[in-house]
N, C-alpha and C. Protein backbone atom coordinates (compact mmCIF):
# COMPACT_ATOMS: atom_id res chain seq x y z
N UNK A 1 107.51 92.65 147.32
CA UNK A 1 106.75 93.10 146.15
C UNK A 1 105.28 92.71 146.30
N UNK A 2 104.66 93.58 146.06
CA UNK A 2 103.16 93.74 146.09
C UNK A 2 102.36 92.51 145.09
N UNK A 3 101.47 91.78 145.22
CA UNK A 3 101.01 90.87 144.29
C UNK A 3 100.35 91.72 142.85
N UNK A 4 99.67 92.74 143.27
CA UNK A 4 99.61 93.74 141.87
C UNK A 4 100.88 93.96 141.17
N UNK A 5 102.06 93.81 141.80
CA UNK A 5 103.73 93.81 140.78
C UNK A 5 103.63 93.04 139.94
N UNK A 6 103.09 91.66 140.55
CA UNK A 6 103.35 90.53 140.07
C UNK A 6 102.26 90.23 138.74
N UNK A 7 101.66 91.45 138.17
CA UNK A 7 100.74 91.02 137.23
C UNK A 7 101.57 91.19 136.05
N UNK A 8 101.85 90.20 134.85
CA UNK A 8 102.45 90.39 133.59
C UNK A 8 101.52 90.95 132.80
N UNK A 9 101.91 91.52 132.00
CA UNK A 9 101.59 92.06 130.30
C UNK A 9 102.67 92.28 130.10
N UNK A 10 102.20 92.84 128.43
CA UNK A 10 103.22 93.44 127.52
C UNK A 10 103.45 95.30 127.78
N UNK A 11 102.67 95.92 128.92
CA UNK A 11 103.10 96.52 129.48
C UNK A 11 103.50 96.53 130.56
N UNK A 12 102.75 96.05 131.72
CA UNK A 12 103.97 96.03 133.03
C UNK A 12 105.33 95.68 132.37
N UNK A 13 105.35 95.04 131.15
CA UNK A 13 106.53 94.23 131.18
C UNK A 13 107.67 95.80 130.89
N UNK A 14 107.54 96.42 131.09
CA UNK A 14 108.48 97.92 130.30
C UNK A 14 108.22 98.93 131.74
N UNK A 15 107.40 98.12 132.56
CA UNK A 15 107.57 99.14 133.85
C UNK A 15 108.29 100.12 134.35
N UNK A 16 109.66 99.38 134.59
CA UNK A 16 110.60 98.80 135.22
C UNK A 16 112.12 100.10 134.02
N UNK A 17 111.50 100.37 132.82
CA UNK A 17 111.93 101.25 132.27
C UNK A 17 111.58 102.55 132.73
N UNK A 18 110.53 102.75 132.75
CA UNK A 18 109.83 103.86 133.29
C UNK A 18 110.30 104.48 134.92
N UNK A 19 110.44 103.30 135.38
CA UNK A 19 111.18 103.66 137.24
C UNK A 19 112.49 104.05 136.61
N UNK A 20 113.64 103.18 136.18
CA UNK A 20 114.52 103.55 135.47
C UNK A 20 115.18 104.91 135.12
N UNK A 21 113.70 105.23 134.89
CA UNK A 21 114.19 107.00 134.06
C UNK A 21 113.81 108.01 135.13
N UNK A 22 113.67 107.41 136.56
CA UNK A 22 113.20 108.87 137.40
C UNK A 22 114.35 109.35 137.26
N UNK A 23 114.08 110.94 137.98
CA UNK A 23 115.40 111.64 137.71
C UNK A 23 115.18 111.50 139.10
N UNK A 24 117.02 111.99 139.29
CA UNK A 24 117.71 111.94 140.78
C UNK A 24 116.72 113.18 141.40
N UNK A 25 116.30 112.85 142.89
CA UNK A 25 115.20 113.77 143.51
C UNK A 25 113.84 114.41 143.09
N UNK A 26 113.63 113.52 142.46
CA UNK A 26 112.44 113.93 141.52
C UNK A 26 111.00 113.83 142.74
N UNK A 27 110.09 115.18 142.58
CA UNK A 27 109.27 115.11 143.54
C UNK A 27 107.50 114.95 142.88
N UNK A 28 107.42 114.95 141.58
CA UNK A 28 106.18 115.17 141.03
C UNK A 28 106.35 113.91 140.37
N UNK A 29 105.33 113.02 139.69
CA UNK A 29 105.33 112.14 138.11
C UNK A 29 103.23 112.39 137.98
N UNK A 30 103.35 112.25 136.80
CA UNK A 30 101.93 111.99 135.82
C UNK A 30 102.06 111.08 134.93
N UNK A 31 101.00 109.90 135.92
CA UNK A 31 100.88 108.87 134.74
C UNK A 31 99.73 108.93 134.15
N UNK A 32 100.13 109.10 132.61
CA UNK A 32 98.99 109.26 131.48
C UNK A 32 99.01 108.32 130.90
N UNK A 33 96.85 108.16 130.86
CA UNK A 33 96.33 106.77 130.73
C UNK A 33 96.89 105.83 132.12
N UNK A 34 96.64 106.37 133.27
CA UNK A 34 96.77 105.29 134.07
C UNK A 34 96.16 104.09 134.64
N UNK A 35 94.78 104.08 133.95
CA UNK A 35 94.13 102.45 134.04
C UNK A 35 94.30 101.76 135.17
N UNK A 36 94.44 100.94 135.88
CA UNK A 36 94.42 100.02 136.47
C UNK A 36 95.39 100.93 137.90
N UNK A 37 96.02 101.71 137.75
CA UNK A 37 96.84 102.59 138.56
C UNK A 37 97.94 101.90 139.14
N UNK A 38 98.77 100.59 138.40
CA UNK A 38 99.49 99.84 138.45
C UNK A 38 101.07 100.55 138.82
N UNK A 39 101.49 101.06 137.29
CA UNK A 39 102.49 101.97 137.46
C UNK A 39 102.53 102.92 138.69
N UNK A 40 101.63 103.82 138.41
CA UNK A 40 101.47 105.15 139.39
C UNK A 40 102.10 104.40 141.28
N UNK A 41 101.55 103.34 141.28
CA UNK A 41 101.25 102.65 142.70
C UNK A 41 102.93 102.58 142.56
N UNK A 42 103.47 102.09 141.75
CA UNK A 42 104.71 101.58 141.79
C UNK A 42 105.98 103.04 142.05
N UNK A 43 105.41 103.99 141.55
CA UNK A 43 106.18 105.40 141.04
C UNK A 43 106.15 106.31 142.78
N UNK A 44 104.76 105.57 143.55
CA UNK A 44 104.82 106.09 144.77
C UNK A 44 106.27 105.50 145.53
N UNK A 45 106.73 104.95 145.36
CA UNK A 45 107.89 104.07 146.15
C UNK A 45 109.06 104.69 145.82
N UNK A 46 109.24 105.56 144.66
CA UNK A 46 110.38 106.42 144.51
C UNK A 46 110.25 108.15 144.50
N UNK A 47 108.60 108.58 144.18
CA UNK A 47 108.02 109.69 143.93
C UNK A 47 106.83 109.93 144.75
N UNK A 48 107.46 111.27 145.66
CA UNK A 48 106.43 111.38 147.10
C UNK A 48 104.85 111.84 146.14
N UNK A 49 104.64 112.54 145.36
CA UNK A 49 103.59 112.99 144.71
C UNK A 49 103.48 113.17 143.45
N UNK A 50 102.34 111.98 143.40
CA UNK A 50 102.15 110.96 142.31
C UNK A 50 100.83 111.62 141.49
N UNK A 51 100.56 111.61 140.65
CA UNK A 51 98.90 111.73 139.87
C UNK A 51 99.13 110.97 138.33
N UNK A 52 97.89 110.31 138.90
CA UNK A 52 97.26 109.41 137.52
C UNK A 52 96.04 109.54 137.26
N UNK A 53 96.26 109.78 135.72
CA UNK A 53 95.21 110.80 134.50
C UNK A 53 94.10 109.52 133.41
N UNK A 54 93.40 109.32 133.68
CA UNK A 54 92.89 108.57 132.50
C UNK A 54 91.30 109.50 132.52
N UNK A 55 91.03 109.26 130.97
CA UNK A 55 89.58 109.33 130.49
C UNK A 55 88.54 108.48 130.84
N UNK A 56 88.83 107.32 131.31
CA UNK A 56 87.64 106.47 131.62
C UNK A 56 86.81 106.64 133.28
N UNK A 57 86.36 106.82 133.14
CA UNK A 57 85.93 106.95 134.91
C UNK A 57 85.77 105.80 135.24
N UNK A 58 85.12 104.54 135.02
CA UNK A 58 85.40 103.02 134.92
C UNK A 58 86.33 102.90 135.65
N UNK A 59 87.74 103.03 135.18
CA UNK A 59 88.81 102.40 135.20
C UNK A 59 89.81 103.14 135.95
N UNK A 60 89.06 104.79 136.38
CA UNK A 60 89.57 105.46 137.52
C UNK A 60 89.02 104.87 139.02
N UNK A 61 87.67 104.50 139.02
CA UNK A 61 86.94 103.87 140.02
C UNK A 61 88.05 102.79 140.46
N UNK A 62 88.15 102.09 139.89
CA UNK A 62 88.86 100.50 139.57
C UNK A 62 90.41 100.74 140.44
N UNK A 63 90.99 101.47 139.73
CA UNK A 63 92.54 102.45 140.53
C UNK A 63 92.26 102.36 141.62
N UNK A 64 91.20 103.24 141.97
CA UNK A 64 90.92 103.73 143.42
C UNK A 64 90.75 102.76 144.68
N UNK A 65 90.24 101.50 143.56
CA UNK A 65 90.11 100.43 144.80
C UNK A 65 90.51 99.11 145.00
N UNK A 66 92.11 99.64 144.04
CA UNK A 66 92.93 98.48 143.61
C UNK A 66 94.24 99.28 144.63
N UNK A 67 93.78 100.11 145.27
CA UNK A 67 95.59 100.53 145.55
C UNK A 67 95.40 101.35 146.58
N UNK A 68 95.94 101.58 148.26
CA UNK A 68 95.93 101.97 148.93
C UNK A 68 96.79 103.12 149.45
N UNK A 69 97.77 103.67 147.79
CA UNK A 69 98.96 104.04 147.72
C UNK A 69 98.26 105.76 147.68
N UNK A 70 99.18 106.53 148.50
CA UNK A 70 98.66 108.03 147.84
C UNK A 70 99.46 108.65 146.81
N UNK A 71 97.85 108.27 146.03
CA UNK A 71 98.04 108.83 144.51
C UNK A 71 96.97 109.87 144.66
N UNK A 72 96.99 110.87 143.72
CA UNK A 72 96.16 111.43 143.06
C UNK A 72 95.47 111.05 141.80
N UNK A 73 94.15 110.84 141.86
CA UNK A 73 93.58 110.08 140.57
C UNK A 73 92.70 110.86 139.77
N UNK A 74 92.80 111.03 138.85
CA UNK A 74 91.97 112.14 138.48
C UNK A 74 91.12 111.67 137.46
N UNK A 75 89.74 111.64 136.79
CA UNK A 75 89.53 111.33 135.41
C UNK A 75 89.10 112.57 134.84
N UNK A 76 89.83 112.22 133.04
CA UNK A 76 89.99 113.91 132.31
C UNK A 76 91.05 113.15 131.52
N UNK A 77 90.66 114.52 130.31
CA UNK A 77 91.68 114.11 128.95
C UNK A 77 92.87 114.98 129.57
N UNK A 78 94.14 114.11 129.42
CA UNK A 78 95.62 114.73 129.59
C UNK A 78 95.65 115.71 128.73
N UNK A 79 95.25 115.84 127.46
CA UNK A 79 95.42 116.81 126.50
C UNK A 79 94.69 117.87 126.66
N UNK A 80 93.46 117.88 127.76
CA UNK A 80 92.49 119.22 127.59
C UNK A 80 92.66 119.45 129.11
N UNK A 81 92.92 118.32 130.25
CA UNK A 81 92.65 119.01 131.54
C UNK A 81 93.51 119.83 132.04
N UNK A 82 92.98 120.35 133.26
CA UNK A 82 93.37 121.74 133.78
C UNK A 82 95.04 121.13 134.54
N UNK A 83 95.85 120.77 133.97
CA UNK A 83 97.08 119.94 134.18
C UNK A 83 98.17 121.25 134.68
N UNK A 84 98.93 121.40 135.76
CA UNK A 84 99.96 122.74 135.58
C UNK A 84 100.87 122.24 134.76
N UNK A 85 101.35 122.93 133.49
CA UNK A 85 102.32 122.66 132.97
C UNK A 85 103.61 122.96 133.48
N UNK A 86 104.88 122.46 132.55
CA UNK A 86 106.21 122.37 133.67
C UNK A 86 106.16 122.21 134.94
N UNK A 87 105.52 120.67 135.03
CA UNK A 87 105.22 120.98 136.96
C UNK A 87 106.30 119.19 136.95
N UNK A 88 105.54 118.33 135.96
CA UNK A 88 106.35 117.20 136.70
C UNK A 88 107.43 116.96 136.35
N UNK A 89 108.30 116.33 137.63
CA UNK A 89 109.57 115.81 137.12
C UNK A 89 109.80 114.86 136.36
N UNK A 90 108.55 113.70 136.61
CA UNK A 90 108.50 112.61 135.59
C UNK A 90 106.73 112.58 134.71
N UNK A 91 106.91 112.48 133.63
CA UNK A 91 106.00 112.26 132.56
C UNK A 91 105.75 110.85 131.91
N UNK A 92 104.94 109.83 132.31
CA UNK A 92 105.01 108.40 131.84
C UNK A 92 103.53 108.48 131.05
N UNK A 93 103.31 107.84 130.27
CA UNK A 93 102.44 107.50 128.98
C UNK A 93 102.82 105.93 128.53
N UNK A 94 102.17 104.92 128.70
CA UNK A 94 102.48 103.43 128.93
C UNK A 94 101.38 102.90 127.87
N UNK A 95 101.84 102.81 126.48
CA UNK A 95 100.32 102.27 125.54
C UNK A 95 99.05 102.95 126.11
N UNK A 96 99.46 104.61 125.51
CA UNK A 96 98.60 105.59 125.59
C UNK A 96 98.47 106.54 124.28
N UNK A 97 99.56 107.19 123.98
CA UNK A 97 99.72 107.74 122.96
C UNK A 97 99.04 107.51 121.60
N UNK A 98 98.82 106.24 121.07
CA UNK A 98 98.06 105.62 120.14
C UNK A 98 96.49 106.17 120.01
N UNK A 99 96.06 106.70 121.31
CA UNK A 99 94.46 106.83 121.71
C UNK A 99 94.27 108.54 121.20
N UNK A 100 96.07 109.00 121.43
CA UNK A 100 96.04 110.39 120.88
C UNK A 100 95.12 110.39 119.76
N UNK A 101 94.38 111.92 119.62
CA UNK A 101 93.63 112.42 118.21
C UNK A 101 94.83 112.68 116.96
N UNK A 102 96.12 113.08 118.05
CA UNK A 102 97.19 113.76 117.41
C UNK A 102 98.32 113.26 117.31
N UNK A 103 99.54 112.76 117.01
CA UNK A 103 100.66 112.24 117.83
C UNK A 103 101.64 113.28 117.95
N UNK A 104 101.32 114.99 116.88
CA UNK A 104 102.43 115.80 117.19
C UNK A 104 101.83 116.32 118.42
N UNK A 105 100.54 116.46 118.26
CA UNK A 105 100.34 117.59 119.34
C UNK A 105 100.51 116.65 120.77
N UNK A 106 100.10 115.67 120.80
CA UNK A 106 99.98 115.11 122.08
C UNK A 106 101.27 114.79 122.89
N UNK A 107 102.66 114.30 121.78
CA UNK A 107 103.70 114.34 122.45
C UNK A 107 103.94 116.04 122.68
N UNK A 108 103.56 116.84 122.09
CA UNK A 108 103.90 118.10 122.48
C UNK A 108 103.55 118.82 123.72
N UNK A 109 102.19 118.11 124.26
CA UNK A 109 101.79 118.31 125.15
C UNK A 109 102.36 117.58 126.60
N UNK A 110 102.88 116.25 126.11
CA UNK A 110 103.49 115.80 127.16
C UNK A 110 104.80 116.35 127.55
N UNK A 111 105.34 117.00 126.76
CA UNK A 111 106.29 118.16 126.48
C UNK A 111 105.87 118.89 127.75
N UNK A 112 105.30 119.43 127.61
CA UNK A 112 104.69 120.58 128.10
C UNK A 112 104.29 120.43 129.48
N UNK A 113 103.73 119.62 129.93
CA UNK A 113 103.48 119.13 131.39
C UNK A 113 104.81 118.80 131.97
N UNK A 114 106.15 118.50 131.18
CA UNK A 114 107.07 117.79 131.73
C UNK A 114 108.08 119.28 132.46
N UNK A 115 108.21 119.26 133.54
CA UNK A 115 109.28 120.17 134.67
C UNK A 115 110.90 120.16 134.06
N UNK A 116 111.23 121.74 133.62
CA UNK A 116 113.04 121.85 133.67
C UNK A 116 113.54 120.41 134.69
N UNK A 117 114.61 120.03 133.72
CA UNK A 117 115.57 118.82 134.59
C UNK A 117 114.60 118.02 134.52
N UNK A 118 113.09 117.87 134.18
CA UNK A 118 112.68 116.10 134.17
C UNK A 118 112.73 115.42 132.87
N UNK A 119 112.14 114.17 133.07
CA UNK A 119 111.26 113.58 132.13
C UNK A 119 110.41 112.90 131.78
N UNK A 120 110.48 112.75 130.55
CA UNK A 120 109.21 112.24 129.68
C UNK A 120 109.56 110.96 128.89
N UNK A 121 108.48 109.84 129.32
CA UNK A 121 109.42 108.16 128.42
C UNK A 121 107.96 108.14 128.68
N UNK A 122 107.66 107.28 127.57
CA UNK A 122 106.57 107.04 126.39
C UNK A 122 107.07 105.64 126.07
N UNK A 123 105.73 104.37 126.65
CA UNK A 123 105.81 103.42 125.98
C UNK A 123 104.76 103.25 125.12
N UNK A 124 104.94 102.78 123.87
CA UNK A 124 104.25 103.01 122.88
C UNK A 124 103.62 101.60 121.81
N UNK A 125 102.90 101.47 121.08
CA UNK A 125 102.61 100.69 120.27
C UNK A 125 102.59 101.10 119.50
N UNK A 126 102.84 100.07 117.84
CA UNK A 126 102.60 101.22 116.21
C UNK A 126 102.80 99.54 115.82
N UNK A 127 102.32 99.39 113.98
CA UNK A 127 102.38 99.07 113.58
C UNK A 127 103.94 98.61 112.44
N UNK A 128 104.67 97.25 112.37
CA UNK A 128 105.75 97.40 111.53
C UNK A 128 105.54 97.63 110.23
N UNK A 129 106.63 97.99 109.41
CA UNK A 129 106.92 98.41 108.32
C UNK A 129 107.98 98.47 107.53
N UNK A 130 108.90 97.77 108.54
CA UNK A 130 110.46 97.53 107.75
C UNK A 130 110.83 96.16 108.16
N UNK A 131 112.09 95.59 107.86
CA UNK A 131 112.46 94.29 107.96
C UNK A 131 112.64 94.24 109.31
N UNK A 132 113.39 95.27 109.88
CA UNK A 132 114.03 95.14 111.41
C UNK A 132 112.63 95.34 112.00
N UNK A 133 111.49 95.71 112.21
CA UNK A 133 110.34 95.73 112.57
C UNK A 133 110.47 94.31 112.90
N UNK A 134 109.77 93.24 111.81
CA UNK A 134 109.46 92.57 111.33
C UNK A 134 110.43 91.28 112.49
N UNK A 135 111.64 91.34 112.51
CA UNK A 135 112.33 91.01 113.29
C UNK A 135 112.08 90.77 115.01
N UNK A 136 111.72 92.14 115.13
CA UNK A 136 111.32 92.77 116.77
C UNK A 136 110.11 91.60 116.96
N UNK A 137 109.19 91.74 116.01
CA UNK A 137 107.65 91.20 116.08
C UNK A 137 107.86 89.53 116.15
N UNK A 138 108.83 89.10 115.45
CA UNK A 138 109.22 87.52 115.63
C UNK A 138 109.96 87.05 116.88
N UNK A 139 111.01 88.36 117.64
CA UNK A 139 111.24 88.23 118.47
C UNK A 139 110.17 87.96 119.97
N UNK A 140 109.11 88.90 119.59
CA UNK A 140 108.40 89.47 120.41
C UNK A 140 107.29 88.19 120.61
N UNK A 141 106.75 87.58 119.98
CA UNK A 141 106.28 85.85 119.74
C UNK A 141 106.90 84.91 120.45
N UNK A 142 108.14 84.69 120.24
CA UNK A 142 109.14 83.83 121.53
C UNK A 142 109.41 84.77 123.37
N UNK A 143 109.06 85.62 123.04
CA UNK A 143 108.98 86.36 124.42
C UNK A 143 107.91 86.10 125.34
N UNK A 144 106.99 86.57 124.37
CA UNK A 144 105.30 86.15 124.81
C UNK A 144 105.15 84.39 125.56
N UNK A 145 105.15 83.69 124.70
CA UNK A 145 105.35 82.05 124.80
C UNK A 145 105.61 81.83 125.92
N UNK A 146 107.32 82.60 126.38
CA UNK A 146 108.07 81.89 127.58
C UNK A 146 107.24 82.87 128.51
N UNK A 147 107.07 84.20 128.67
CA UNK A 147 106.99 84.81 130.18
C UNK A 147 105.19 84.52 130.02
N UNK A 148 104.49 84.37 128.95
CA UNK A 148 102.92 84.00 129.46
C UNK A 148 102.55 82.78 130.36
N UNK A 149 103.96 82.24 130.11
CA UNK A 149 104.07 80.60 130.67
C UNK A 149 104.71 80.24 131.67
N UNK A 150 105.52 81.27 131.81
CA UNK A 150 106.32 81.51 133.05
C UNK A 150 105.15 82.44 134.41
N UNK A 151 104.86 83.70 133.49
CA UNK A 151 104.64 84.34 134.89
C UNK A 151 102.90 84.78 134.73
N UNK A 152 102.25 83.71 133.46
CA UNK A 152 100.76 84.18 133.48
C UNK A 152 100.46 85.55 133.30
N UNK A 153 99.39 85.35 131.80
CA UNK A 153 99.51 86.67 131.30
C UNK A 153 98.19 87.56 132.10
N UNK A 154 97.97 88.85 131.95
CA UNK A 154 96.86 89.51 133.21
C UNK A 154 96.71 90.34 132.07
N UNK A 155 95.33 90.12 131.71
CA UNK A 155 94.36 91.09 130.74
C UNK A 155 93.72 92.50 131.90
N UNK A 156 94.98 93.92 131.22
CA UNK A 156 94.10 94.96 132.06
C UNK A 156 92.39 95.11 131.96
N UNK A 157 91.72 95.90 132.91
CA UNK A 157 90.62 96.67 133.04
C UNK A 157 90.45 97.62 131.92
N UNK A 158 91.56 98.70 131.59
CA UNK A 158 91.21 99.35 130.81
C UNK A 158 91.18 98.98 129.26
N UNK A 159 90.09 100.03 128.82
CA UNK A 159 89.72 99.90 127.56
C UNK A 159 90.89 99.40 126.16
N UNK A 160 90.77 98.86 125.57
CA UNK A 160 91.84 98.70 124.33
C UNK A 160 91.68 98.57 123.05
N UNK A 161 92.76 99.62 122.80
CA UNK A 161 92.51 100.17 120.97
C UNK A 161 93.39 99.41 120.53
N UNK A 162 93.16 98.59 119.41
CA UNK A 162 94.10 97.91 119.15
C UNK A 162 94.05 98.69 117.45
N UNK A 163 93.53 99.63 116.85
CA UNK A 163 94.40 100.25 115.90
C UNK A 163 95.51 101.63 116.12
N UNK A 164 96.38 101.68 115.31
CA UNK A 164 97.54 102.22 115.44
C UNK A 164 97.85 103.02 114.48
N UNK A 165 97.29 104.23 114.28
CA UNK A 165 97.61 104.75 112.96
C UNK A 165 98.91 105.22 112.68
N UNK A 166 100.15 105.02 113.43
CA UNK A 166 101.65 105.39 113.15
C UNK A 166 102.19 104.53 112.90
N UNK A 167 103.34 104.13 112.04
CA UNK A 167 104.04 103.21 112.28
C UNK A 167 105.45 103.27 113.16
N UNK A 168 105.82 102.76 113.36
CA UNK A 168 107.30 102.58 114.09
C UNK A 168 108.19 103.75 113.61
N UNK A 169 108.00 103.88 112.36
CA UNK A 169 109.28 104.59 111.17
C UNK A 169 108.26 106.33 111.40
N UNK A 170 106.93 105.98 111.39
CA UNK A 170 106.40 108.01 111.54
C UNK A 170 106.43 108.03 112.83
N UNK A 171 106.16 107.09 114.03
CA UNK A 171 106.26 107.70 115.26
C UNK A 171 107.98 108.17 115.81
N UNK A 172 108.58 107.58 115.67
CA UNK A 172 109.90 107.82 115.63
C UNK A 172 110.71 108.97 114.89
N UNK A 173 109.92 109.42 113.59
CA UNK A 173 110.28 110.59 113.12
C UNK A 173 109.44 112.07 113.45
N UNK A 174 108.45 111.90 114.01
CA UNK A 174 107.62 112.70 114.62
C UNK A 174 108.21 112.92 116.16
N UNK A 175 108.36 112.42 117.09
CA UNK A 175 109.18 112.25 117.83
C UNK A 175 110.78 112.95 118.53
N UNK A 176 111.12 113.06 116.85
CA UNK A 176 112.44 113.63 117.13
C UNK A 176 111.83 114.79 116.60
N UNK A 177 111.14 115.37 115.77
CA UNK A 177 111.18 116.62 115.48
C UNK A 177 110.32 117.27 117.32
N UNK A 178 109.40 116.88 117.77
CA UNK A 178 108.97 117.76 118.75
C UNK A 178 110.20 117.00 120.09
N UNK A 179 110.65 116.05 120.01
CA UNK A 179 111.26 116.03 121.18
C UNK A 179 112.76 115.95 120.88
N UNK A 180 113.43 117.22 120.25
CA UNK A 180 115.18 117.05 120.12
C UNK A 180 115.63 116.40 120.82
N UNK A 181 116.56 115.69 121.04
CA UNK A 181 117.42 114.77 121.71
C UNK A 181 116.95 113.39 122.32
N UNK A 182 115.95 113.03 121.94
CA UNK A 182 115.30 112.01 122.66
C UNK A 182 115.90 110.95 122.19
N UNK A 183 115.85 109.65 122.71
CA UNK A 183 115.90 108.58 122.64
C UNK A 183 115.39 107.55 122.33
N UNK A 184 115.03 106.69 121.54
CA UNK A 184 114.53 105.66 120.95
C UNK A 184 114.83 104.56 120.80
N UNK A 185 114.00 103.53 121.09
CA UNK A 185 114.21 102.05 121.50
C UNK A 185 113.09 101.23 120.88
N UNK A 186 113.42 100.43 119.63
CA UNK A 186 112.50 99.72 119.34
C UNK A 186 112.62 98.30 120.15
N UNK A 187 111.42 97.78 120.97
CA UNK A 187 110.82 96.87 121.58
C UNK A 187 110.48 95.50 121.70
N UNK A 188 110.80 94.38 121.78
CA UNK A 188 109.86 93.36 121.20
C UNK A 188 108.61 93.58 122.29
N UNK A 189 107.91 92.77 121.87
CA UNK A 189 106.51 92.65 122.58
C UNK A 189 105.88 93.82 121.97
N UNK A 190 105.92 94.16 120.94
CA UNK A 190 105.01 95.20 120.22
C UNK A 190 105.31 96.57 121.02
N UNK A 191 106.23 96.96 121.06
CA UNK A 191 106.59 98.47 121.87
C UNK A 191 107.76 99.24 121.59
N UNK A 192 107.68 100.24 121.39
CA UNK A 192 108.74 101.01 121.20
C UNK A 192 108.58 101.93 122.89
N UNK A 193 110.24 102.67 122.75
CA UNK A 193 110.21 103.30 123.75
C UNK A 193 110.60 104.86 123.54
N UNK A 194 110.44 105.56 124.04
CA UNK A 194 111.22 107.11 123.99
C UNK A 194 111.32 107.49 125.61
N UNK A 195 112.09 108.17 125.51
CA UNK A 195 112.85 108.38 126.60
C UNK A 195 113.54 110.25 126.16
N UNK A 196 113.00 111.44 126.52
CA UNK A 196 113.27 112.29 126.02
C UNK A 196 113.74 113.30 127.85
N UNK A 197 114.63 114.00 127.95
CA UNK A 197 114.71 115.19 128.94
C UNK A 197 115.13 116.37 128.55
N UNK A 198 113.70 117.05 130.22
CA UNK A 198 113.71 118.10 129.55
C UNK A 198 115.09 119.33 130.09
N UNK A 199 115.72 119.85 129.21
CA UNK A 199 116.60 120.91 129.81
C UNK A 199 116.50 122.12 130.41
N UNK A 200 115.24 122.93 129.86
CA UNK A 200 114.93 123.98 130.13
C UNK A 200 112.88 123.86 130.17
């Protein structure tokens, strides 16, 4: 394992979900918001052709000379660039979605980029609002503690929004209406997950 593996957050920490969900022979993935080009680097080891999408040119520079892996790096909004739709087999979005203008349109769009037979898993941030929230977030405090202390926490390069205009309870119901059948996983460490494929 690469010493860039070895960097913790509260997202690498959900990586490992995201590999998880390749599909069997999968030849394309797009990682949106790829920052630091952490994931993407990692997605080359199971997925011959890789591209990672962020808005910052900063933090596309940064990718480029953090990783020797062939990726495709592109900087451009996922939602406006010249992207082929139904092309990838895998669709990853890793504490991105939040930066959306939109959250229907943007999961709709990740929709939309995502290839018959692939998919699309979305790690996400939102704000709680129910008891079981509330729960996750106390959980998610004793998580932090042990693995910041265990495996040293690594503040990314890229930019960070730390407001959230969805909560757990609208992203999750927004969610199922544009992505039927999907899957949902509330998180500790402040994350929810979706996990949606596409059939047709």
């Amino acid at each position: 394992m690469s010493n860039e593996q070895h960097r913790w957050n509260h997202n690498t920490h959900y990586y490992d979900l995201v590999l998880d969900t390749v599909p069997p022979n999968a030849r394309t993935a797009l990682d949106v918001g790829t920052g630091d080009g952490l994931l993407a680097t990692q997605l080359t080891e199971k997925i011959p052709e890789v591209t990672g999408i962020d808005s910052d040119a900063d933090i596309i520079d940064i990718a480029r000379s953090n990783t020797s892996a062939n990726i495709t790096l592109i900087t451009g909004d996922a939602l406006t660039h010249a992207l082929p739709e139904a092309h990838y087999d895998l669709v990853a979005a890793v504490a991105t979605v939040h930066h959306f203008p939109g959250l229907t349109a943007g999961l709709q769009r990740l929709a939309d980029l995502t290839a018959p037979g692939g998919a699309l898993v979305v790690i996400g941030c939102a704000p709680s609002s129910t008891l079981p929230d509330y729960a996750f977030d106390a959980a998610g405090v004793v998580q932090h503690q042990i693995y910041s202390r265990t495996r040293g926490f690594w503040q990314h390069n890229a930019p960070v929004q730390m407001q959230f205009p969805h909560t757990y309870t609208e992203v999750k119901q927004t969610a199922a209406t544009v992505l039927p059948g999907m899957t949902w996983r509330r998180l500790p460490l402040w994350r929810y997950a979706i996990t949606w494929h596409k059939t047709t």
